[in-house]
N, C-alpha and C. Protein backbone atom coordinates (compact mmCIF):
# COMPACT_ATOMS: atom_id res chain seq x y z
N UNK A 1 -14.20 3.04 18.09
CA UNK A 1 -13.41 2.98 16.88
C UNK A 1 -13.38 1.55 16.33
N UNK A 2 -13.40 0.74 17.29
CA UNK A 2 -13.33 -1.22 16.81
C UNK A 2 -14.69 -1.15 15.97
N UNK A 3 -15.45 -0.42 16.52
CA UNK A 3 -16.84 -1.18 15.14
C UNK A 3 -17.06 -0.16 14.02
N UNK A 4 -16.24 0.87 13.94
CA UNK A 4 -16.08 1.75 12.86
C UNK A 4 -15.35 0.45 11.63
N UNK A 5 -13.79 0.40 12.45
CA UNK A 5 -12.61 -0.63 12.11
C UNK A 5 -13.01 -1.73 11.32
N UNK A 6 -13.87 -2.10 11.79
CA UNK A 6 -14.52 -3.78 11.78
C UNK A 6 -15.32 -3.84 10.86
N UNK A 7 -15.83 -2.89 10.11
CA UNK A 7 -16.75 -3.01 8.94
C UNK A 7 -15.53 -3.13 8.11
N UNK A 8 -14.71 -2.64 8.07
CA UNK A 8 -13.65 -3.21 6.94
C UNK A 8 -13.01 -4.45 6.65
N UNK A 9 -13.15 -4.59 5.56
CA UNK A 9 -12.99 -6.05 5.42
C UNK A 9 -11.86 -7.19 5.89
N UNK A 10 -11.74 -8.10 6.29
CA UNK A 10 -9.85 -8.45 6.19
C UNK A 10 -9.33 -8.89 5.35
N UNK A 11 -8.05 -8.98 5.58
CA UNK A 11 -7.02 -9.32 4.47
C UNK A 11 -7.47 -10.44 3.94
N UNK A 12 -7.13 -10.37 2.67
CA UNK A 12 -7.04 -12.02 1.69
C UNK A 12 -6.17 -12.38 1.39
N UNK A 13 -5.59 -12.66 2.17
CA UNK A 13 -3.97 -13.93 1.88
C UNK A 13 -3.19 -13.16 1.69
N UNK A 14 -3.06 -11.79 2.82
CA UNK A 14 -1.97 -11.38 3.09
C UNK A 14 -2.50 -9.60 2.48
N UNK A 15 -3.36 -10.00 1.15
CA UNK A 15 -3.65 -8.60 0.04
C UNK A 15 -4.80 -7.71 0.75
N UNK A 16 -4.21 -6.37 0.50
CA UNK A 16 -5.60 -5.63 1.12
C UNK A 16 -6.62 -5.78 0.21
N UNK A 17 -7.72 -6.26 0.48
CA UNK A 17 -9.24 -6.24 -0.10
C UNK A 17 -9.98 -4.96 -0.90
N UNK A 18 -10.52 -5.03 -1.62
CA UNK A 18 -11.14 -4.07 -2.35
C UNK A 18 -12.03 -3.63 -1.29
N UNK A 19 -12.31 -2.16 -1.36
CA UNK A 19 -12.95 -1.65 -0.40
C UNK A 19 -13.96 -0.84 -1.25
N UNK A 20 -15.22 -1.12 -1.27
CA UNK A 20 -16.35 -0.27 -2.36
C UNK A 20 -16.11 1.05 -1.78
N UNK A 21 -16.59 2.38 -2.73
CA UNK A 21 -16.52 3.45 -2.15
C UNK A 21 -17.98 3.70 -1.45
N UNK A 22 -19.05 3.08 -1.64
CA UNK A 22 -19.97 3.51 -0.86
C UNK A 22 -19.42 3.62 1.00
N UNK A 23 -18.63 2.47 1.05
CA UNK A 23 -18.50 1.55 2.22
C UNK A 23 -17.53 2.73 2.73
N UNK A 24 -16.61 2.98 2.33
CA UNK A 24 -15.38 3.90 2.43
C UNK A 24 -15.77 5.21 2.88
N UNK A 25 -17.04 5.62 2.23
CA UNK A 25 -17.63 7.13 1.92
C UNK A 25 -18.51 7.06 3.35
N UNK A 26 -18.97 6.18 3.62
CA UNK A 26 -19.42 6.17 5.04
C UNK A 26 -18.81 6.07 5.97
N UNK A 27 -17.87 5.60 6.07
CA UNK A 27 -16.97 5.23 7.62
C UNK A 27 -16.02 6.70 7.76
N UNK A 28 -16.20 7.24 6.24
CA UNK A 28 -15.01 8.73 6.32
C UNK A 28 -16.27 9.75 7.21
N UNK A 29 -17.39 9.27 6.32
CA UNK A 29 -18.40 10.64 7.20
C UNK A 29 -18.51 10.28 8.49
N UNK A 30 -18.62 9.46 9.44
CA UNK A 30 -18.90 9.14 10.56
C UNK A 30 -17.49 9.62 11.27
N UNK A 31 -16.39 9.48 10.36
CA UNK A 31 -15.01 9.97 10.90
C UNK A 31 -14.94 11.19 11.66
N UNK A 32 -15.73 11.99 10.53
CA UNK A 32 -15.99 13.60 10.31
C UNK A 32 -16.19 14.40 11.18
N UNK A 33 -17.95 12.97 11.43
CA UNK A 33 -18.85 14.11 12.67
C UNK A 33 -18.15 13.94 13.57
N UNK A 34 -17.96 12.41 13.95
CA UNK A 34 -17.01 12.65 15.09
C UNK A 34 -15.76 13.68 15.72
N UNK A 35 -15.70 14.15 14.82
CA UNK A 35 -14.24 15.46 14.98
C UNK A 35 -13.38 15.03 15.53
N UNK A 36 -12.90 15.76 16.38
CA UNK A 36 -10.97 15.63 16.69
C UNK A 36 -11.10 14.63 17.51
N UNK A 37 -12.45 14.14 18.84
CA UNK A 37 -12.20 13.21 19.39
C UNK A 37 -12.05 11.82 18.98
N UNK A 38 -12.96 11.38 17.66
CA UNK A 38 -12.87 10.37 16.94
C UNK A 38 -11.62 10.45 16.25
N UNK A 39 -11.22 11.53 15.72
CA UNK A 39 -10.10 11.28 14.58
C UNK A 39 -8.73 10.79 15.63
N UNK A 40 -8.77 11.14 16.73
CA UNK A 40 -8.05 10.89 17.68
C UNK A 40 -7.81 9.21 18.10
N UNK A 41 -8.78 9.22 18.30
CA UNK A 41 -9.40 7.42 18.44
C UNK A 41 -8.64 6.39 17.34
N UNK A 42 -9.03 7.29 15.97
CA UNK A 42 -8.30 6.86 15.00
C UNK A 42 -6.71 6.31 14.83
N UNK A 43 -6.24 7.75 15.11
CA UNK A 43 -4.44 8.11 15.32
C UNK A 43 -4.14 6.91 16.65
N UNK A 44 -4.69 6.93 17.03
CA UNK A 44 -4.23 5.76 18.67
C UNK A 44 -4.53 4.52 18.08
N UNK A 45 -5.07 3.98 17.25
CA UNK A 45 -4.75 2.87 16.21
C UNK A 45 -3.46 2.43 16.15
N UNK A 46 -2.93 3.38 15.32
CA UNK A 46 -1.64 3.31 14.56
C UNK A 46 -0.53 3.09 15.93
N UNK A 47 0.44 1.88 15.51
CA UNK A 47 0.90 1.30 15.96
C UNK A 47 2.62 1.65 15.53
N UNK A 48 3.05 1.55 16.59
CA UNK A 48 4.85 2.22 16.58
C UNK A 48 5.77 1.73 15.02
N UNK A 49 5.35 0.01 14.67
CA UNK A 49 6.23 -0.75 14.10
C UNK A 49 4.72 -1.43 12.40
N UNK A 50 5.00 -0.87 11.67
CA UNK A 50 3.94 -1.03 10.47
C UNK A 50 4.37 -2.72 9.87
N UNK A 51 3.69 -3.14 10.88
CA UNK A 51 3.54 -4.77 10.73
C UNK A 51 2.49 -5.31 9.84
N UNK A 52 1.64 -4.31 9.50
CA UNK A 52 0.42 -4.97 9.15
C UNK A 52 -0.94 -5.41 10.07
N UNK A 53 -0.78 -5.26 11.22
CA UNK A 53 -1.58 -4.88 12.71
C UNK A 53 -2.48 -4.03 12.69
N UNK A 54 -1.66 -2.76 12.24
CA UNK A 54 -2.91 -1.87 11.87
C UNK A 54 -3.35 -1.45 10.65
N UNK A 55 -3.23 -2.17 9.74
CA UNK A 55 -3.17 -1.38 8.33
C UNK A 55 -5.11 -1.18 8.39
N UNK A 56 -5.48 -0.83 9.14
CA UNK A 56 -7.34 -0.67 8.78
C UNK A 56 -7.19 0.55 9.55
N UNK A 57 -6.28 0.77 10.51
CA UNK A 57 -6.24 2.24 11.01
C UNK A 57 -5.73 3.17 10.14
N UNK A 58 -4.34 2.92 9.77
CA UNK A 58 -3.99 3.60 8.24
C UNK A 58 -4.46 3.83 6.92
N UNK A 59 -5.29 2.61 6.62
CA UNK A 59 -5.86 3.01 5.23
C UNK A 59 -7.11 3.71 5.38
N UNK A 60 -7.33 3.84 7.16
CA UNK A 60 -8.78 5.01 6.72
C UNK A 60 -8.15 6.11 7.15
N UNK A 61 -7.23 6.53 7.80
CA UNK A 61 -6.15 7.86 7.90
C UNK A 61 -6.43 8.42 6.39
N UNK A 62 -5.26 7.45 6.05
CA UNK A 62 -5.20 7.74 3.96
C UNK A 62 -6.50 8.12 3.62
N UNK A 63 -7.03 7.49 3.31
CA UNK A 63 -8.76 7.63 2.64
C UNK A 63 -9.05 8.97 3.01
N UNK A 64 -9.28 9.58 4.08
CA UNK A 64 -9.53 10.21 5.32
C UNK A 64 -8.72 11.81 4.63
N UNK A 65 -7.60 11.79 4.12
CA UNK A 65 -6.81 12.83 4.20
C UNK A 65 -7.05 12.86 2.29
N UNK A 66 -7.03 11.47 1.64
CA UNK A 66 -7.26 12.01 0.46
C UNK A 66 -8.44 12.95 0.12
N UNK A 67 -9.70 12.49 0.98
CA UNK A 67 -10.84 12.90 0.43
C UNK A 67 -10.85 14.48 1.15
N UNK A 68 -10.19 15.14 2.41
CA UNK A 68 -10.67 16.04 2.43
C UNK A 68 -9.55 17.40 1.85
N UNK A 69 -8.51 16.22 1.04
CA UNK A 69 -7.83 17.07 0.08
C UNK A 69 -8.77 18.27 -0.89
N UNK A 70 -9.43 17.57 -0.86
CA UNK A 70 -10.50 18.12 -2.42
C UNK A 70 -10.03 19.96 -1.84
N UNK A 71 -10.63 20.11 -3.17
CA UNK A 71 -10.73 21.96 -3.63
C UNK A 71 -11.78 21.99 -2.35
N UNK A 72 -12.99 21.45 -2.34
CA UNK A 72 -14.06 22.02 -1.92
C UNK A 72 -14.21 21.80 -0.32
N UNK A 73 -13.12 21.18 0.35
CA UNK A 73 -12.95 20.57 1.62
C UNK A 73 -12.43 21.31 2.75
N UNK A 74 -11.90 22.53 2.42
CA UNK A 74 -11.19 23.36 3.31
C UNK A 74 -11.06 23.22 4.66
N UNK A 75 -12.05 23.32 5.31
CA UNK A 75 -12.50 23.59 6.75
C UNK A 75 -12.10 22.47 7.39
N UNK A 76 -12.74 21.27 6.25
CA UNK A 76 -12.45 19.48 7.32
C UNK A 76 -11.16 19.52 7.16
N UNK A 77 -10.21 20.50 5.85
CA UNK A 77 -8.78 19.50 5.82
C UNK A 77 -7.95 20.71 6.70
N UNK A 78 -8.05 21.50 7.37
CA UNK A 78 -7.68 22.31 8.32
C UNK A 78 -7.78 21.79 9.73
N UNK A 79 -9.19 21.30 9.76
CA UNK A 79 -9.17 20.40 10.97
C UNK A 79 -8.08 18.94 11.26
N UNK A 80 -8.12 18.35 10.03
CA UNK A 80 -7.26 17.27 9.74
C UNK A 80 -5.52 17.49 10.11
N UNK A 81 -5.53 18.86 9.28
CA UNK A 81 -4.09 18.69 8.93
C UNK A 81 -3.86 19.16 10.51
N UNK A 82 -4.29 20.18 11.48
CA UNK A 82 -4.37 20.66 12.54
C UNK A 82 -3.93 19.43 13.67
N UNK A 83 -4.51 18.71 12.93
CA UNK A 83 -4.19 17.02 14.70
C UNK A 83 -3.20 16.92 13.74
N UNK A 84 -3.00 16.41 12.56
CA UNK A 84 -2.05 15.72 12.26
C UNK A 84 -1.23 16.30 12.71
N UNK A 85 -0.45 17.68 12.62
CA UNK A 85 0.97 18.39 12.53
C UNK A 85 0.56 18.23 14.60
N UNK A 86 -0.34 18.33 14.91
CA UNK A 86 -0.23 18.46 16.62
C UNK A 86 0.05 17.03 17.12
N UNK A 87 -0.13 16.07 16.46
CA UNK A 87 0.00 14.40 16.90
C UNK A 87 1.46 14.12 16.46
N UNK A 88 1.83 14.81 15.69
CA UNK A 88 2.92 14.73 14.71
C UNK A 88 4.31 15.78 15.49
N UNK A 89 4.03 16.26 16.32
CA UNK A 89 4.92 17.49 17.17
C UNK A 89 4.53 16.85 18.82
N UNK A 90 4.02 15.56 19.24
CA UNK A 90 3.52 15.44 20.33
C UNK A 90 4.63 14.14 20.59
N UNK A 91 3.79 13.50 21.73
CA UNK A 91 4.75 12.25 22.42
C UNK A 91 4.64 10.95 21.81
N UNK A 92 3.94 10.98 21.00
CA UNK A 92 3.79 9.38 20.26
C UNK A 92 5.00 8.64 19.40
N UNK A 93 5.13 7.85 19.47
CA UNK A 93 6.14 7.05 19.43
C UNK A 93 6.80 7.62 17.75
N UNK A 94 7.90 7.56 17.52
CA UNK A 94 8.64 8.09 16.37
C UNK A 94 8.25 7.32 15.21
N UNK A 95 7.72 6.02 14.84
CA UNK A 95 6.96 5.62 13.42
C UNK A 95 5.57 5.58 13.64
N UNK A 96 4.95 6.46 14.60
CA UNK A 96 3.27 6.42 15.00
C UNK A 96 3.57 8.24 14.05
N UNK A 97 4.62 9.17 14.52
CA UNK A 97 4.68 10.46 14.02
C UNK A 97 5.10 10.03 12.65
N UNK A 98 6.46 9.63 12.10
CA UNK A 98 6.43 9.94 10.82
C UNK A 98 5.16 9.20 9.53
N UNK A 99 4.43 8.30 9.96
CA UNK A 99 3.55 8.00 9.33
C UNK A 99 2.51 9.22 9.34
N UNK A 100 2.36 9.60 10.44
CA UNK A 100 1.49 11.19 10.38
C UNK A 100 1.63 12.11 9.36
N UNK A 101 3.52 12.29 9.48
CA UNK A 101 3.83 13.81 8.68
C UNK A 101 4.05 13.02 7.18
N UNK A 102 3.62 11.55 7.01
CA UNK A 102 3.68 11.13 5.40
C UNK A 102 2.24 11.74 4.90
N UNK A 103 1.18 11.67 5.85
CA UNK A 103 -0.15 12.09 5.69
C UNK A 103 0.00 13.53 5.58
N UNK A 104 0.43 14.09 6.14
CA UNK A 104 0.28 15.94 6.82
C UNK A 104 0.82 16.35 5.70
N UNK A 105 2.04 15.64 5.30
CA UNK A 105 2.24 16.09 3.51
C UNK A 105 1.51 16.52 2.64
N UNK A 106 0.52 16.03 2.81
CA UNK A 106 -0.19 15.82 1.64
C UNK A 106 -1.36 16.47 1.61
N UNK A 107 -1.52 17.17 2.62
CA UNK A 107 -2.62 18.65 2.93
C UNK A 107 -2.11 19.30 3.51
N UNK A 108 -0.92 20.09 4.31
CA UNK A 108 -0.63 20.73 5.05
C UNK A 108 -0.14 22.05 3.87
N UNK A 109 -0.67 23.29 4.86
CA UNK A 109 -0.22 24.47 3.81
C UNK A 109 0.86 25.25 4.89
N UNK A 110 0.95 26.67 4.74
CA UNK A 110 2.02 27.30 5.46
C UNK A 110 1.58 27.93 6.64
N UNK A 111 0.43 27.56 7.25
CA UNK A 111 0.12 27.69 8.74
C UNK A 111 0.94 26.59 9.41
N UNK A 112 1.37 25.41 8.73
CA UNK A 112 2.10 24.16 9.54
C UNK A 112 3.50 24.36 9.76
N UNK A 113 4.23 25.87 8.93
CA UNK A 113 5.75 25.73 8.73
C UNK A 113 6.28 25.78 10.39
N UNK A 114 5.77 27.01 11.06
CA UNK A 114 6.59 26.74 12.40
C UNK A 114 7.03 26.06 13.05
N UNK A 115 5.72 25.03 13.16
CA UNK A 115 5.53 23.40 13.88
C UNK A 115 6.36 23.08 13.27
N UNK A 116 6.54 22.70 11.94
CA UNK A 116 7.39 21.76 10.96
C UNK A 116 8.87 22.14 11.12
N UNK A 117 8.94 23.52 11.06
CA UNK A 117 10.40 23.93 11.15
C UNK A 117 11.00 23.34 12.65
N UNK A 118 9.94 23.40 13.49
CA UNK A 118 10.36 22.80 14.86
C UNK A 118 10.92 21.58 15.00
N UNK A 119 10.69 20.36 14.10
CA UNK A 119 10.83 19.07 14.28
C UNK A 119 12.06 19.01 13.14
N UNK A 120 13.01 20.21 12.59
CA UNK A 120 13.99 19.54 12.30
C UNK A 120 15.30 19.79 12.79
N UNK A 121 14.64 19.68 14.20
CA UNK A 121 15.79 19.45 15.30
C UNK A 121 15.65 18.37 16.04
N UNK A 122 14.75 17.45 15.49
CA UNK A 122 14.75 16.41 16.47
C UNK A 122 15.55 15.33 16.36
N UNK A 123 15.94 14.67 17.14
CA UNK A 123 17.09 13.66 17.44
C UNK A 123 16.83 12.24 16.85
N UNK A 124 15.92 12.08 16.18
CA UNK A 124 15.11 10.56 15.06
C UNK A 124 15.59 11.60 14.00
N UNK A 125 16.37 10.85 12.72
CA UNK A 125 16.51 11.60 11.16
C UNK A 125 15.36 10.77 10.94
N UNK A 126 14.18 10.13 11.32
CA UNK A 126 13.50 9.57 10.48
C UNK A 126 12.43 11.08 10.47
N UNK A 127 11.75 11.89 11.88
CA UNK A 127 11.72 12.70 11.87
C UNK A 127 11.85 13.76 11.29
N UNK A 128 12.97 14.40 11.04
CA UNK A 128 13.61 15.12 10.71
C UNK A 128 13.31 15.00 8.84
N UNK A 129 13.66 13.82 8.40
CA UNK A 129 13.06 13.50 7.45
C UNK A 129 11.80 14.00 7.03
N UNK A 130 10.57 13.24 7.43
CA UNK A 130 9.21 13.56 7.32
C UNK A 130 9.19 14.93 6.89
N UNK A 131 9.23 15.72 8.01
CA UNK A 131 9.79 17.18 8.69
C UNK A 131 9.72 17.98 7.16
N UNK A 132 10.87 17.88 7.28
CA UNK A 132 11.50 17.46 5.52
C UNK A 132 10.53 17.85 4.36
N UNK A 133 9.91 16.45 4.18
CA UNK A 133 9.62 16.29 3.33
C UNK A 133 8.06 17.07 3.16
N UNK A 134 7.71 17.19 4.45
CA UNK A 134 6.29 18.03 4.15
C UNK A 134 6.49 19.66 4.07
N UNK A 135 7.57 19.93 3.83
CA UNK A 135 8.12 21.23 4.16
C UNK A 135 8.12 21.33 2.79
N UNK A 136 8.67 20.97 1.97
CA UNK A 136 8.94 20.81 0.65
C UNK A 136 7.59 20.85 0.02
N UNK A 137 6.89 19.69 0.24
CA UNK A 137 5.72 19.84 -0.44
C UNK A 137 4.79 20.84 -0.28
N UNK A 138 5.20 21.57 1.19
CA UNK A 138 4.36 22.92 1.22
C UNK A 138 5.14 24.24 0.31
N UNK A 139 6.00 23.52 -0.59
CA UNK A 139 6.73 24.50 -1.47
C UNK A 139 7.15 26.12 -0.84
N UNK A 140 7.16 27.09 -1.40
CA UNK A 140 7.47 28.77 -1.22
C UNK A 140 7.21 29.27 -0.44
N UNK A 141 5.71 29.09 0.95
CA UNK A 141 5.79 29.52 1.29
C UNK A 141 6.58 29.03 2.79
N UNK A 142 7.40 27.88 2.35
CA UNK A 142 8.23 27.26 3.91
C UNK A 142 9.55 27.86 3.48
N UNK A 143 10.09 28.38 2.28
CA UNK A 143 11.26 28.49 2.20
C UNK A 143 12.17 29.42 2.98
N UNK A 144 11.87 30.80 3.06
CA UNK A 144 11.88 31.88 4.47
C UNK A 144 12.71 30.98 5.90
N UNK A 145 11.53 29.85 6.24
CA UNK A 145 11.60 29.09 7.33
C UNK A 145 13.09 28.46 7.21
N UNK A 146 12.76 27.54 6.05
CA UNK A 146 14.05 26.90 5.51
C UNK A 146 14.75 26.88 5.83
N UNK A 147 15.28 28.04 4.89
CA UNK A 147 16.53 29.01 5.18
C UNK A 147 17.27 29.64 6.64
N UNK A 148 16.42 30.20 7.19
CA UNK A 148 16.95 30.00 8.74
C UNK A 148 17.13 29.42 9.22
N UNK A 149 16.06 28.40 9.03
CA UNK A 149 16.35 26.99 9.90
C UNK A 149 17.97 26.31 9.40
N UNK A 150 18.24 26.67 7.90
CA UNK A 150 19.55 26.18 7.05
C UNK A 150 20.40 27.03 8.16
N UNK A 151 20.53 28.08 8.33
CA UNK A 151 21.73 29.07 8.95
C UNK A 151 22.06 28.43 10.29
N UNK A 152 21.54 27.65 10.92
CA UNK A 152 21.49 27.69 12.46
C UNK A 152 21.88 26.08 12.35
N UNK A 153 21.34 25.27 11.27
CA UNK A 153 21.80 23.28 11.42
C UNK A 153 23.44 23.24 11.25
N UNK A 154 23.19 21.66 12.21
CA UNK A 154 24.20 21.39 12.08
C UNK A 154 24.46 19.85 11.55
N UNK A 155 25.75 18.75 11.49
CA UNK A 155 25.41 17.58 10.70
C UNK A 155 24.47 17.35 10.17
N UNK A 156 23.92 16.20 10.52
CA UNK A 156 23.05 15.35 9.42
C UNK A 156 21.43 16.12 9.01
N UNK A 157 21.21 17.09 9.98
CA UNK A 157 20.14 18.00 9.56
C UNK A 157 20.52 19.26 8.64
N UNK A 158 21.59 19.85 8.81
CA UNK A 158 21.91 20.36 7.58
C UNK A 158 22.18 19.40 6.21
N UNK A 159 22.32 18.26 6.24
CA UNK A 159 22.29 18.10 4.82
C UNK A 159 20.66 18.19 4.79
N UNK A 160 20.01 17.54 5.36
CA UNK A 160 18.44 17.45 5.26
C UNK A 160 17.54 18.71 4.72
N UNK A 161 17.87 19.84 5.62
CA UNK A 161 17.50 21.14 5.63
C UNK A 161 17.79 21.92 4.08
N UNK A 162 19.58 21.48 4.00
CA UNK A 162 20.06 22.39 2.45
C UNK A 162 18.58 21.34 1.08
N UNK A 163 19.00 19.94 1.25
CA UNK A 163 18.42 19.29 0.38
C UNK A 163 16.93 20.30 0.13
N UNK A 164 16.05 20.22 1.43
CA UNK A 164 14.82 20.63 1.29
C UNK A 164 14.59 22.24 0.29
N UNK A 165 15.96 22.91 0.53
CA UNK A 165 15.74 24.14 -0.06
C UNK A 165 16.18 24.22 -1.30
N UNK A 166 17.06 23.37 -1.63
CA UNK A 166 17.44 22.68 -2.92
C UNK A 166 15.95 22.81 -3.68
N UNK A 167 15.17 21.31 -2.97
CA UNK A 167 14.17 21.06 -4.01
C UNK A 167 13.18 22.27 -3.87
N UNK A 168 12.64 23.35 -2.96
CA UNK A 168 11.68 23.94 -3.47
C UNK A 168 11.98 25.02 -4.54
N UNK A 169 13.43 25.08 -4.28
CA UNK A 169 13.83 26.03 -5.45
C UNK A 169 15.24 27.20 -4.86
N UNK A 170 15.41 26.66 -3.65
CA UNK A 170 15.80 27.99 -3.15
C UNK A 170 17.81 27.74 -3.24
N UNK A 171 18.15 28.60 -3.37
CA UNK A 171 19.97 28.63 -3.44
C UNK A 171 20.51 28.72 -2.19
């Protein structure tokens, strides 16, 4: 993963560097073939406390999750979203996960609600948060989940939980 890493450029006085897309478009495909064991390699980058340490592990995460957003990407962003919500429900440190479920947001559909509904019982609101928030963005078909999950919280996850059903629409 260091000489994947290492073609990326470093910082310039603090600013992340322009990154060409040729350059970008290659280090994502090599991501690819590699599959879950590389993307893995990847995720073990990312570091508990977002110091700026790892920001070359994160911005190819990002890159990584934008591109296999696409319409035409299905299969890779199933694979993707699949570690994410499993790295993201696992033992890694609580800002190594919610940086995950900021990613998992952002491709995850309603095969992820169970998992997701699972983590908003966890004892980090930063968690619980995330949780949250990718629940939401998986809109209608988490609301079902929601909602039960609403009947059964208690403190600070019921406000979390009502909020979430708030925004997808639900009463």
């Amino acid at each position: 993963m260091e000489s994947l890493l290492g073609r990326l450029p470093d910082l310039d006085r603090g600013k992340m560097p322009a990154v060409g897309t040729a350059l970008a478009e290659g280090l994502l495909r090599e991501l690819l073939q590699g599959g879950e064991e590389r993307l893995l390699d990847l995720v073990a980058g990312i570091k508990e406390v977002d110091n700026g340490d790892d920001w070359k592990a994160r911005f190819l995460l990002h890159r990584l999750v934008m591109l296999v957003g696409a319409a035409d990407r299905a299969e890779q962003r199933g694979m993707v979203a699949g570690l994410l919500l499993e790295e993201s429900i696992g033992e890694r440190p609580a800002g190594v996960r919610v940086f995950l479920l900021s990613q998992l947001r952002l491709i995850a559909d309603g095969t992820a609600v169970p998992k997701l509904v699972s983590l908003l019982g966890a004892n980090e609101r930063e968690i619980v948060d995330g949780a949250s928030m990718a629940l939401v963005s998986i809109g209608e078909d988490a609301l079902p989940a929601l909602r039960k999950a609403l009947a059964k919280a208690q403190g600070p996850q019921r406000d979390v939980i009502a909020n979430a059903v708030a925004q997808v629409g639900g009463r």
